[in-house]
N, C-alpha and C. Protein backbone atom coordinates (compact mmCIF):
# COMPACT_ATOMS: atom_id res chain seq x y z
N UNK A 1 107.18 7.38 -77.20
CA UNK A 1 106.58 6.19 -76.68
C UNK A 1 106.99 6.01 -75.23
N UNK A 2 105.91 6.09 -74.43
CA UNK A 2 106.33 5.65 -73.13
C UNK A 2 106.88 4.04 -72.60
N UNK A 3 107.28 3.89 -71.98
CA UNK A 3 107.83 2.67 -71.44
C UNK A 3 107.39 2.41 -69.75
N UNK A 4 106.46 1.00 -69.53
CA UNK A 4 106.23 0.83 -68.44
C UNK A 4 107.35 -0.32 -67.75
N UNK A 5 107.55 0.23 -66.52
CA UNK A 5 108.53 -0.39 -65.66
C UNK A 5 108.01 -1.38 -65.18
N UNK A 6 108.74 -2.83 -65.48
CA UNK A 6 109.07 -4.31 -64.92
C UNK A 6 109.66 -4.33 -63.88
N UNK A 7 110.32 -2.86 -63.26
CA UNK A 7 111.24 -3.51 -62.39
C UNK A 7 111.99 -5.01 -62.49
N UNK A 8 112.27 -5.41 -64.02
CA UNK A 8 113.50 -6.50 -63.92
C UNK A 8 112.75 -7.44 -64.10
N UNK A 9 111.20 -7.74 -63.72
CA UNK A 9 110.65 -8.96 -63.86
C UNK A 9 110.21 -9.41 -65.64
N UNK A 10 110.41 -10.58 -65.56
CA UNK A 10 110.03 -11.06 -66.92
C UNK A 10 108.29 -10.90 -67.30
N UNK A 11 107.92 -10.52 -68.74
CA UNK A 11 106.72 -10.33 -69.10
C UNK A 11 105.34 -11.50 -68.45
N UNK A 12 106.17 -12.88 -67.89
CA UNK A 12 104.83 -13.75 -67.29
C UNK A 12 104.85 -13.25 -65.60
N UNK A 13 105.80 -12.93 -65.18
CA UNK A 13 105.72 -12.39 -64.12
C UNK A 13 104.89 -11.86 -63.94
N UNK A 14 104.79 -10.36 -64.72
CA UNK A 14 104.25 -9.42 -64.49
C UNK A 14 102.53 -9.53 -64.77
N UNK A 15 102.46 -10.73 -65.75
CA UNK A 15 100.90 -10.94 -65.47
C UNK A 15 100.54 -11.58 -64.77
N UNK A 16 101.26 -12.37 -64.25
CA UNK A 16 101.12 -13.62 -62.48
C UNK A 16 100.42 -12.74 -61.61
N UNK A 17 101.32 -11.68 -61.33
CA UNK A 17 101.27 -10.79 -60.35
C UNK A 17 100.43 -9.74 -60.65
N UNK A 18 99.67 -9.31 -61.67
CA UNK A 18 98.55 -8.80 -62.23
C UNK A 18 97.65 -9.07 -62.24
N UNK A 19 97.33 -10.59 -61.85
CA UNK A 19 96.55 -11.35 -61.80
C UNK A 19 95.99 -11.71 -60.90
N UNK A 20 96.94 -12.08 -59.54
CA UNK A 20 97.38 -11.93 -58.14
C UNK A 20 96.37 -10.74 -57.70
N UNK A 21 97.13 -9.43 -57.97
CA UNK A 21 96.20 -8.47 -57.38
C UNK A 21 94.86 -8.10 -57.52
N UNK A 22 94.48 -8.48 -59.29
CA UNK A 22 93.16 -8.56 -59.29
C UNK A 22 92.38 -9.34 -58.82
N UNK A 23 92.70 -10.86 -58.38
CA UNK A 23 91.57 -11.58 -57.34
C UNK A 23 92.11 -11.22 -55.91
N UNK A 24 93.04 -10.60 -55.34
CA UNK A 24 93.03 -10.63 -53.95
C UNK A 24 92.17 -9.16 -53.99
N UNK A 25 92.21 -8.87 -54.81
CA UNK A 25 90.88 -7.63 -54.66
C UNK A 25 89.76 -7.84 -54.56
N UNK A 26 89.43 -9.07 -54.76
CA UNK A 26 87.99 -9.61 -55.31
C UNK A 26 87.41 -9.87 -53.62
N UNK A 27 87.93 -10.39 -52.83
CA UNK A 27 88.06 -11.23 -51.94
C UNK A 27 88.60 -12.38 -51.67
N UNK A 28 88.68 -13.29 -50.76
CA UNK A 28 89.31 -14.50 -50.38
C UNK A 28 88.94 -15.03 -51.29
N UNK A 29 89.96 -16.29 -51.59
CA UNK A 29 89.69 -17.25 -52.82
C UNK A 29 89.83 -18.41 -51.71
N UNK A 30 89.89 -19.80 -51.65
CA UNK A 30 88.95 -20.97 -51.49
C UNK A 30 89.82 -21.68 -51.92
N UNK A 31 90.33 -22.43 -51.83
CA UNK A 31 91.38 -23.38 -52.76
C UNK A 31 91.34 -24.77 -51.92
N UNK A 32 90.29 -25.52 -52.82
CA UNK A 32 90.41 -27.18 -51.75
C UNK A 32 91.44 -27.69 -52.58
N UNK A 33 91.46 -28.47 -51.74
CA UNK A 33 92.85 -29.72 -51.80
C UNK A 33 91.98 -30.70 -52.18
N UNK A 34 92.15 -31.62 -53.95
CA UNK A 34 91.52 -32.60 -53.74
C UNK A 34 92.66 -34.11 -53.81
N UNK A 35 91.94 -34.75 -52.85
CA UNK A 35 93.41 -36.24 -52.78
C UNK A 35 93.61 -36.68 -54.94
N UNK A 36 94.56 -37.45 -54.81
CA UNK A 36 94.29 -37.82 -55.57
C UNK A 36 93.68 -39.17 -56.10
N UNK A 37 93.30 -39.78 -57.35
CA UNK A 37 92.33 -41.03 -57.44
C UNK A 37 93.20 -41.98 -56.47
N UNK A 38 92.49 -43.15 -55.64
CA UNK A 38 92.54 -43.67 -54.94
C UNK A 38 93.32 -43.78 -53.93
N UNK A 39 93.60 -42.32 -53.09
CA UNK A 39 93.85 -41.62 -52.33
C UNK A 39 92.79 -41.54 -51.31
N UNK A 40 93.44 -41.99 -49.70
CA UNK A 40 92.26 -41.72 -48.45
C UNK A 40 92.01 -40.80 -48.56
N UNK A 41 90.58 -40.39 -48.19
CA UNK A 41 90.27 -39.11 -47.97
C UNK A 41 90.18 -38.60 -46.53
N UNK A 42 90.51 -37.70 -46.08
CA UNK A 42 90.98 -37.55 -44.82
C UNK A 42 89.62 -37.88 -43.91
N UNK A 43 90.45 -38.28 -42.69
CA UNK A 43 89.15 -38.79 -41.34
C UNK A 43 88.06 -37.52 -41.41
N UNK A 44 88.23 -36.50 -41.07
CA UNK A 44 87.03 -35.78 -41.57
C UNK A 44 86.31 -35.21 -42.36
N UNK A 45 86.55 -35.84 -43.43
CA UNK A 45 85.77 -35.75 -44.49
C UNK A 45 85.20 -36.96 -44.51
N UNK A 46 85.39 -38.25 -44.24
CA UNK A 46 85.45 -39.68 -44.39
C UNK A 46 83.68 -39.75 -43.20
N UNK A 47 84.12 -38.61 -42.34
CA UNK A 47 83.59 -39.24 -41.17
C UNK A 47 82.11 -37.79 -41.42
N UNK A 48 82.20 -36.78 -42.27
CA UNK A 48 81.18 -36.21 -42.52
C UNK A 48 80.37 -37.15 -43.36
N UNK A 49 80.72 -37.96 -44.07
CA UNK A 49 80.29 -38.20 -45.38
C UNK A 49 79.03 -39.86 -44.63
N UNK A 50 79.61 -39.79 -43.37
CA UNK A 50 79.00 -40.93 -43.12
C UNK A 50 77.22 -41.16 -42.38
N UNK A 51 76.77 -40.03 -42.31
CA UNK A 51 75.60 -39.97 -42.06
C UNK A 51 74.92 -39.50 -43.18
N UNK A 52 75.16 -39.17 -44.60
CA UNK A 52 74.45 -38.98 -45.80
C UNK A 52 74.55 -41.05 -46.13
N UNK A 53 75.45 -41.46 -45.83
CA UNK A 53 75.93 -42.66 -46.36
C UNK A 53 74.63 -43.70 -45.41
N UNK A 54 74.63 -43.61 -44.19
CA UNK A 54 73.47 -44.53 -43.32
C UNK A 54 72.47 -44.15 -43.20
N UNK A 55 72.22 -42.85 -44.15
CA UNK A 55 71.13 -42.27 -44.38
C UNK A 55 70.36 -42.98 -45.71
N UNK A 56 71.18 -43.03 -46.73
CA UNK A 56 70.73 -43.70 -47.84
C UNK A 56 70.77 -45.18 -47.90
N UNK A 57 71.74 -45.72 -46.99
CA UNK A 57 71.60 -47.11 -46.47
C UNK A 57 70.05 -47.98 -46.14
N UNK A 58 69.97 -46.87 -44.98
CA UNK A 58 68.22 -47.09 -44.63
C UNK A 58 67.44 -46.39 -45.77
N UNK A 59 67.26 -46.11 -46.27
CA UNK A 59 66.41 -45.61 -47.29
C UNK A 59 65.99 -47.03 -48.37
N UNK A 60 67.18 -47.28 -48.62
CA UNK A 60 67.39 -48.45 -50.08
C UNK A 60 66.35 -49.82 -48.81
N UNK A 61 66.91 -50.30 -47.59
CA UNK A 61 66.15 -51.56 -46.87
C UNK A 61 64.95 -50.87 -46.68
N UNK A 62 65.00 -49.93 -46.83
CA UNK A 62 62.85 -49.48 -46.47
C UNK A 62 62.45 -49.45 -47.71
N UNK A 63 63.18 -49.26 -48.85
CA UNK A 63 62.42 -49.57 -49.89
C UNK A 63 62.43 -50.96 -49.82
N UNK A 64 63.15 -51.89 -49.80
CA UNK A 64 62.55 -52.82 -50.19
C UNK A 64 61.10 -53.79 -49.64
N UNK A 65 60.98 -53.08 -48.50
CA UNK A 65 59.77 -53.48 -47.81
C UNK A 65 58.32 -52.81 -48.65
N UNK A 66 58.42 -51.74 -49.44
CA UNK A 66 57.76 -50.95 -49.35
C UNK A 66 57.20 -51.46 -50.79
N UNK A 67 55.43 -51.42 -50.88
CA UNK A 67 55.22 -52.13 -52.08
C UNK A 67 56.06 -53.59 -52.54
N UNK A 68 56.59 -54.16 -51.21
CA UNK A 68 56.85 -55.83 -51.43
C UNK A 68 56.45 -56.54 -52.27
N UNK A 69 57.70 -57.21 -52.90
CA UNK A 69 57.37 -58.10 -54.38
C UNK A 69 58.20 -59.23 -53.89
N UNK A 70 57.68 -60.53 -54.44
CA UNK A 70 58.67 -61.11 -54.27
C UNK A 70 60.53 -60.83 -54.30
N UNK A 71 61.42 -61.53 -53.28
CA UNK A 71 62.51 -61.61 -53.32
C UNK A 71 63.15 -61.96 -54.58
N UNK A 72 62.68 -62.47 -55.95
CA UNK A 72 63.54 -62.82 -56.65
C UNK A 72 62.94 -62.41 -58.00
N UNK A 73 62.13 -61.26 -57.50
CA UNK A 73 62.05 -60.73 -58.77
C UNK A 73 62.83 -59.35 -59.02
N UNK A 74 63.28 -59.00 -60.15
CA UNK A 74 64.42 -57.85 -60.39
C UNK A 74 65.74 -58.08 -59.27
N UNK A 75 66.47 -59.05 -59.44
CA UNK A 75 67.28 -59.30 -58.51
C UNK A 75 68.17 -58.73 -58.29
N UNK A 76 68.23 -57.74 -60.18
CA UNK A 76 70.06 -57.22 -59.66
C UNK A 76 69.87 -55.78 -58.85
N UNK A 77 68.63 -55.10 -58.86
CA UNK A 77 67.82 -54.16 -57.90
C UNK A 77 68.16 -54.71 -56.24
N UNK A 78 68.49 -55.46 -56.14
CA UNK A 78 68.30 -56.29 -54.57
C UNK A 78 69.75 -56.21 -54.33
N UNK A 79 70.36 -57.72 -54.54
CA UNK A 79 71.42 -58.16 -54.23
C UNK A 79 72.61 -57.74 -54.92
N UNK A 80 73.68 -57.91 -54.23
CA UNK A 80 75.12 -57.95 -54.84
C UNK A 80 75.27 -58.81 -55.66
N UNK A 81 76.53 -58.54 -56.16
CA UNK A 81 77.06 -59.86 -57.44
C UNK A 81 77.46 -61.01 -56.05
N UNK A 82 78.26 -60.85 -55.08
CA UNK A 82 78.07 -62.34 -54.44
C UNK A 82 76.92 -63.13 -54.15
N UNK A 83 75.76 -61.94 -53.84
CA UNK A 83 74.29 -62.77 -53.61
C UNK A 83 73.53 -63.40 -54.74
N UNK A 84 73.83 -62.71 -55.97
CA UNK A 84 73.19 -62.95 -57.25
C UNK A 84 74.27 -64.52 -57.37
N UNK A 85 75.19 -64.11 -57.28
CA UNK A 85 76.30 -65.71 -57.99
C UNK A 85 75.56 -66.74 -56.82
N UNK A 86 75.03 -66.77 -55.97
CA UNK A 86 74.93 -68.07 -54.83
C UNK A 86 73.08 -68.28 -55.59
N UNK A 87 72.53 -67.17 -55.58
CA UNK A 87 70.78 -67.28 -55.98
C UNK A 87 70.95 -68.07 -57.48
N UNK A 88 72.22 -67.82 -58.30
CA UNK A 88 71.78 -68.32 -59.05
C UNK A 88 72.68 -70.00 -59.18
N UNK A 89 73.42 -70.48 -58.10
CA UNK A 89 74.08 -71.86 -58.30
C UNK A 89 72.87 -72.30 -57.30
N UNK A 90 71.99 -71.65 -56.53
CA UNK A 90 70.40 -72.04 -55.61
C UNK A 90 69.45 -72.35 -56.60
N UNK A 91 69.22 -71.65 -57.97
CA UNK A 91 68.50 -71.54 -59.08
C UNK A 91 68.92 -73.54 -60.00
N UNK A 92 70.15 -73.63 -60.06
CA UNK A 92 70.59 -74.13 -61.02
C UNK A 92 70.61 -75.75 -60.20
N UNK A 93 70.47 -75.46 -58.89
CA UNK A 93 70.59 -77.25 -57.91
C UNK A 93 69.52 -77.07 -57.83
N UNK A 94 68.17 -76.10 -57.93
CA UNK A 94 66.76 -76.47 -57.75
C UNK A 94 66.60 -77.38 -59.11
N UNK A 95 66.79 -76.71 -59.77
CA UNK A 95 66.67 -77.36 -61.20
C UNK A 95 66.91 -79.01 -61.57
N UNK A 96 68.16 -78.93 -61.20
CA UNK A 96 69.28 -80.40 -61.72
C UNK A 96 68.76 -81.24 -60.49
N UNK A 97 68.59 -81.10 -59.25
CA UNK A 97 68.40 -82.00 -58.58
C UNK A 97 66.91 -81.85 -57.93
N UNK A 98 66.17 -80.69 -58.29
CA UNK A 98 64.14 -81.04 -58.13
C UNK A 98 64.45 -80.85 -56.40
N UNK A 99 65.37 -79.94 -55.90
CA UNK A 99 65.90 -79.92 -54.61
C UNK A 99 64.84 -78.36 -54.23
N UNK A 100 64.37 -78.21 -53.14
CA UNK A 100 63.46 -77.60 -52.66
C UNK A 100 64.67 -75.90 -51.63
N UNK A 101 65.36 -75.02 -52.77
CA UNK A 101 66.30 -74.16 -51.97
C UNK A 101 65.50 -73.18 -51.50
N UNK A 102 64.53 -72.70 -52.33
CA UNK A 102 64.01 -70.84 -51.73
C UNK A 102 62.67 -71.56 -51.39
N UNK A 103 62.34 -71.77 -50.30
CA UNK A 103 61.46 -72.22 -49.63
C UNK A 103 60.67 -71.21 -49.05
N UNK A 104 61.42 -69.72 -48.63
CA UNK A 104 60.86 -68.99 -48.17
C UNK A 104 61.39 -68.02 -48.27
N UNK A 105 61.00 -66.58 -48.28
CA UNK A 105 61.36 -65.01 -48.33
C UNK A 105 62.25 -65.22 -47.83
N UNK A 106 63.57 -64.62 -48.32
CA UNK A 106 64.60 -64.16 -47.30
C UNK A 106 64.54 -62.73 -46.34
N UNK A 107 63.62 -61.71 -47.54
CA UNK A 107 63.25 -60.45 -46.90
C UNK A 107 62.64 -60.38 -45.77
N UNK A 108 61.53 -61.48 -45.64
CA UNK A 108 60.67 -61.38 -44.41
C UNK A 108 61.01 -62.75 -43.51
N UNK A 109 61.68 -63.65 -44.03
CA UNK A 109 61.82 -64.80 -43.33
C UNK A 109 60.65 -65.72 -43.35
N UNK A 110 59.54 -65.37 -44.01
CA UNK A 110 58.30 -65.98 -44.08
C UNK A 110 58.21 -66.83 -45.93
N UNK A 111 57.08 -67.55 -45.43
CA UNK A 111 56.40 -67.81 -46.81
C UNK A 111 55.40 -66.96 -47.48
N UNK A 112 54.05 -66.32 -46.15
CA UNK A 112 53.63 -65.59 -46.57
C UNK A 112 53.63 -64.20 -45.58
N UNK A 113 53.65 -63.33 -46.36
CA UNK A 113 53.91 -61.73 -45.78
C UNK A 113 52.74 -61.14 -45.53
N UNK A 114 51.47 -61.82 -45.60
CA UNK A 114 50.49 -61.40 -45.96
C UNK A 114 50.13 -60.55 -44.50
N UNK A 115 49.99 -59.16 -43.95
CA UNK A 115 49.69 -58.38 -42.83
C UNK A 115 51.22 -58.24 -42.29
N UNK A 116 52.44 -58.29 -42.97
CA UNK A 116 53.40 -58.06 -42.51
C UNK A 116 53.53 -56.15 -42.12
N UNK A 117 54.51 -55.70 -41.60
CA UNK A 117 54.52 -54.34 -41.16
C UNK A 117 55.94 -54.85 -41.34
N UNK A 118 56.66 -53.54 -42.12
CA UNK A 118 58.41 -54.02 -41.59
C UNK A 118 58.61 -52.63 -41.16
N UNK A 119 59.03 -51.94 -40.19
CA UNK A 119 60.69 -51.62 -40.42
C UNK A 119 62.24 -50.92 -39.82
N UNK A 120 62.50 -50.42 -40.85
CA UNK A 120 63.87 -49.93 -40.54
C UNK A 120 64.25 -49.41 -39.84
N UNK A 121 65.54 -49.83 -39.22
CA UNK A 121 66.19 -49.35 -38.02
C UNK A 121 66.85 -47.94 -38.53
N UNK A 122 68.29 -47.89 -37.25
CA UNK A 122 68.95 -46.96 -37.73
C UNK A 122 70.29 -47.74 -38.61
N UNK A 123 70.47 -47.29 -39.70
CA UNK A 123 71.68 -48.37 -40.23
C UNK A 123 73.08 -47.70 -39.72
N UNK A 124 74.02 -48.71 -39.72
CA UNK A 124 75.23 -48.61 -39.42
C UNK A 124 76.44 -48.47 -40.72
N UNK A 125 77.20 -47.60 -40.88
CA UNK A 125 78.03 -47.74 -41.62
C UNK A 125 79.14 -49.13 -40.82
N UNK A 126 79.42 -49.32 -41.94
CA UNK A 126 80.59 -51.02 -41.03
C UNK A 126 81.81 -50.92 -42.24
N UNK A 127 82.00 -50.34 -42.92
CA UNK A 127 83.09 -50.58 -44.02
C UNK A 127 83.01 -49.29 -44.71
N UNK A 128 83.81 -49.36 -45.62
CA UNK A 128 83.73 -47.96 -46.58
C UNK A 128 82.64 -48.12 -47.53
N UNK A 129 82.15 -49.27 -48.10
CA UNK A 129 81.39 -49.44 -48.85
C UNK A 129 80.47 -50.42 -48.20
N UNK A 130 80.27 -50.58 -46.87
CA UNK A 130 79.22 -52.04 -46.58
C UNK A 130 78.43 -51.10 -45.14
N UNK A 131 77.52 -51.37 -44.89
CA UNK A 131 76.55 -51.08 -43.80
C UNK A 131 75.37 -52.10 -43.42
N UNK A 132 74.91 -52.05 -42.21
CA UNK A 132 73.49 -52.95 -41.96
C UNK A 132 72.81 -52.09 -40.98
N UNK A 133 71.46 -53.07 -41.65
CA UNK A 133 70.12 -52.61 -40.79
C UNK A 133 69.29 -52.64 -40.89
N UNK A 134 68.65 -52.71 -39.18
CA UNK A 134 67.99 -53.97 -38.27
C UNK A 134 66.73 -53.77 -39.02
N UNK A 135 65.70 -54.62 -39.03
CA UNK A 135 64.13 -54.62 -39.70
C UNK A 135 63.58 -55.69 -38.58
N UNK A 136 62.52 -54.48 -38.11
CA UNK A 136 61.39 -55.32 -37.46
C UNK A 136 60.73 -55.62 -38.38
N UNK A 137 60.16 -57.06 -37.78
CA UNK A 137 59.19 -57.30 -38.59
C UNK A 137 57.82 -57.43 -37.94
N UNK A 138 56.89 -57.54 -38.14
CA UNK A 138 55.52 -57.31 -37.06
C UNK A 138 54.47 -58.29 -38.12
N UNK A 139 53.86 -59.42 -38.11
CA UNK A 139 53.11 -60.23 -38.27
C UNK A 139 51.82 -60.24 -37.51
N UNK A 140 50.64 -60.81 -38.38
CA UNK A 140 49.39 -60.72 -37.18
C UNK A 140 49.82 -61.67 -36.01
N UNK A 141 50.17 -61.28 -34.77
CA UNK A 141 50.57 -62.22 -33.87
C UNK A 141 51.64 -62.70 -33.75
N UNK A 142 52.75 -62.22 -34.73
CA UNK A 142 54.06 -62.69 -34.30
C UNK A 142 55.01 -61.74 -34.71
N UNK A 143 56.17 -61.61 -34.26
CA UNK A 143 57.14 -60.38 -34.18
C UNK A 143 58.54 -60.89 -34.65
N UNK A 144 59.59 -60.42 -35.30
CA UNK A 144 60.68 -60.95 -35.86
C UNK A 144 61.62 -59.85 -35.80
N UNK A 145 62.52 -60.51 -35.98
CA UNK A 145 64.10 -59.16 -36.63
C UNK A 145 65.23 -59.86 -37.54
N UNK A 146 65.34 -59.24 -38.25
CA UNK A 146 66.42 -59.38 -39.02
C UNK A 146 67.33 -58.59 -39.31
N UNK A 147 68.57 -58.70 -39.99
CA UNK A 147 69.99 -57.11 -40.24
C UNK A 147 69.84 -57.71 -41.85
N UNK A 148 70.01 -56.85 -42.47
CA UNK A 148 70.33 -56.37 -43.48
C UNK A 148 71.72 -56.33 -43.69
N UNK A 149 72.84 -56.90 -44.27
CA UNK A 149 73.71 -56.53 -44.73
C UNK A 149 74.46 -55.95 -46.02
N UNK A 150 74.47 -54.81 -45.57
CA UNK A 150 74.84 -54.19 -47.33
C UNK A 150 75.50 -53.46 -48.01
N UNK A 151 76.06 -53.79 -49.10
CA UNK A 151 77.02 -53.14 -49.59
C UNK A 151 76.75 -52.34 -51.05
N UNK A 152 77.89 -51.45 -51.32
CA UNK A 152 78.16 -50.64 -51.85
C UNK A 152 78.13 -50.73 -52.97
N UNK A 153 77.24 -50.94 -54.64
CA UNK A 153 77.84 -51.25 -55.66
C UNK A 153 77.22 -50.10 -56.41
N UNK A 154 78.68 -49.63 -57.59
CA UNK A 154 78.05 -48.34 -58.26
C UNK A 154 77.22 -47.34 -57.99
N UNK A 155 77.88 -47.19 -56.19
CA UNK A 155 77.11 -45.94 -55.75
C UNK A 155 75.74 -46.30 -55.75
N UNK A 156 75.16 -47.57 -55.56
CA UNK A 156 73.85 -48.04 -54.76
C UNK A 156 74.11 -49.31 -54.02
N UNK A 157 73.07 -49.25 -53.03
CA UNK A 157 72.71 -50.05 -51.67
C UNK A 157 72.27 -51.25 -52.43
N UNK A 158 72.84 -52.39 -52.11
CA UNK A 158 72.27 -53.93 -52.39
C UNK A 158 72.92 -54.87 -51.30
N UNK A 159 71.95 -55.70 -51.35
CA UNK A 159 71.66 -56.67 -50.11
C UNK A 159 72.94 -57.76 -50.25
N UNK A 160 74.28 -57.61 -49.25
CA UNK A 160 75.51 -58.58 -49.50
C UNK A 160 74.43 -60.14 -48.36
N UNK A 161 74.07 -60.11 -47.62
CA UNK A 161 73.72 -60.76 -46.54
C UNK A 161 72.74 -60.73 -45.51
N UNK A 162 72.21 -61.43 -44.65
CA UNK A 162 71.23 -61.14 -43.94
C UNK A 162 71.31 -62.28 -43.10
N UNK A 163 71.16 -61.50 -41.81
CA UNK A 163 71.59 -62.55 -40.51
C UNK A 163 70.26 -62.20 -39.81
N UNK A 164 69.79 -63.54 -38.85
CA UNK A 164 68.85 -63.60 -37.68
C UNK A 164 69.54 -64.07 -36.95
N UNK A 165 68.56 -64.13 -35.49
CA UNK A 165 69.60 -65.01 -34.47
C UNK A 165 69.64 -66.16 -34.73
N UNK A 166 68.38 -67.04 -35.48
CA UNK A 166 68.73 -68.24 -35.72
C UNK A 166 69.20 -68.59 -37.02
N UNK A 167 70.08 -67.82 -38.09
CA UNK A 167 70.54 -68.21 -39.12
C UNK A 167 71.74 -66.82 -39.02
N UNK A 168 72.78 -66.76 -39.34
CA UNK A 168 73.66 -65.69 -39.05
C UNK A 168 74.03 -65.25 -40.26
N UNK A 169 73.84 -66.24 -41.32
CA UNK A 169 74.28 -65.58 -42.71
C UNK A 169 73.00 -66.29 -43.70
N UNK A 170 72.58 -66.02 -44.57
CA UNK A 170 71.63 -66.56 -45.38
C UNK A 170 72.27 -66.59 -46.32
N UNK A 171 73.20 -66.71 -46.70
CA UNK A 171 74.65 -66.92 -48.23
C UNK A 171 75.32 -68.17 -47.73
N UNK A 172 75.50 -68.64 -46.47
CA UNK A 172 76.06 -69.29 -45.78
C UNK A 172 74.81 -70.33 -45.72
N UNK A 173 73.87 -70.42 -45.53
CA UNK A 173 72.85 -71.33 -45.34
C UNK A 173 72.53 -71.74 -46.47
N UNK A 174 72.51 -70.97 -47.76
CA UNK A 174 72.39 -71.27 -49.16
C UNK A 174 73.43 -72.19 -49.51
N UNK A 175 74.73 -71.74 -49.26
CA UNK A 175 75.93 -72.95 -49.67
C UNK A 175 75.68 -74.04 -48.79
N UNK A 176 75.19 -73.89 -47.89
CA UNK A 176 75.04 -75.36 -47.11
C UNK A 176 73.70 -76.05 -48.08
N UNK A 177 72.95 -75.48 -48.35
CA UNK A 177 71.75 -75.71 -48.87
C UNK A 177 72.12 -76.60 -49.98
N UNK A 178 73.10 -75.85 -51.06
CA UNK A 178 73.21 -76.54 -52.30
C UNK A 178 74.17 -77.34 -52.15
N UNK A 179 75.12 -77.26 -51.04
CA UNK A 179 76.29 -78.21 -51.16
C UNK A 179 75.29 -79.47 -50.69
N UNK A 180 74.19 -79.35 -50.32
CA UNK A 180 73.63 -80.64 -49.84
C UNK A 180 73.94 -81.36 -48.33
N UNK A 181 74.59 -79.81 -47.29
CA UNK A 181 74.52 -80.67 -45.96
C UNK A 181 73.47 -80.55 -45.18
């Protein structure tokens, strides 16, 4: 019976290193580093990731222009849970007090959209999970803008806010709305 030489190394050794030589034969191996769960991910990766990210940003505000339905229909499609919690204490003082809150689109700023044209700018990433962006709006005869503010939920785009020059937050105008000032 022949006997193959360990040179001294123990039996896992020797397949480590058996193992070793058969993929460095193969070619280069690849070995990412992944962080671990809720671990930064490094600035450049952070900072590749951010034009797929204001890419789909603008995508989600051009849909919502696109085939326009009313603002308050399929809401959780739209807004965040902060926008949904204010639409619906806006829902609940229309009710109890016959108080006049959604008076008009928040999407278009109008009552009626009717020959509206919207759209989308270039969006901005602004947070790890929040971005905005700008929407023309184009009316027969009259011209508008609005930002989009939006955030991140379950890996989709929904509407946290929306500022003009003459209203800067529309979540903010709603609590004024229902607080009754």
């Amino acid at each position: 019976m022949h006997r193959i030489s360990t040179f001294g190394l123990t039996p896992t050794l020797v397949v480590a290193a058996a193992a070793a030589a058969v993929l460095a034969a193969c070619g280069p191996v690849v070995v990412k580093a992944t962080p671990p769960p809720g671990a930064q991910a490094p600035a450049q990766a952070s900072a590749a990731a951010a034009p797929a990210d204001a890419t789909s940003a603008k995508a989600f505000a051009a849909s919502l222009y696109a085939g326009k339905k009313n603002f308050l229909d399929d809401r959780a499609a739209v807004w965040d849970a902060s926008m949904l919690a204010v639409l619906a204490r806006g829902d609940k003082e229309q009710v109890e007090n016959d108080g006049l809150i959604f008076d008009f689109d928040p999407l278009c700023q109008c009552q009626d959209d009717t020959g509206m044209v919207a759209a989308a700018g270039e969006a901005t990433i602004t947070g790890p999970d929040a971005a905005s962006v700008p929407i023309a709006l184009t009316f027969p005869g009259a011209t508008s803008a609005l930002t989009l503010k939006l955030s991140r939920v379950g890996g989709q785009w929904r509407v946290h806010d929306i500022a003009t020059a003459e209203m800067p937050s529309y979540a903010a105008h709603l609590e004024m709305l229902i607080a009754g000032e």
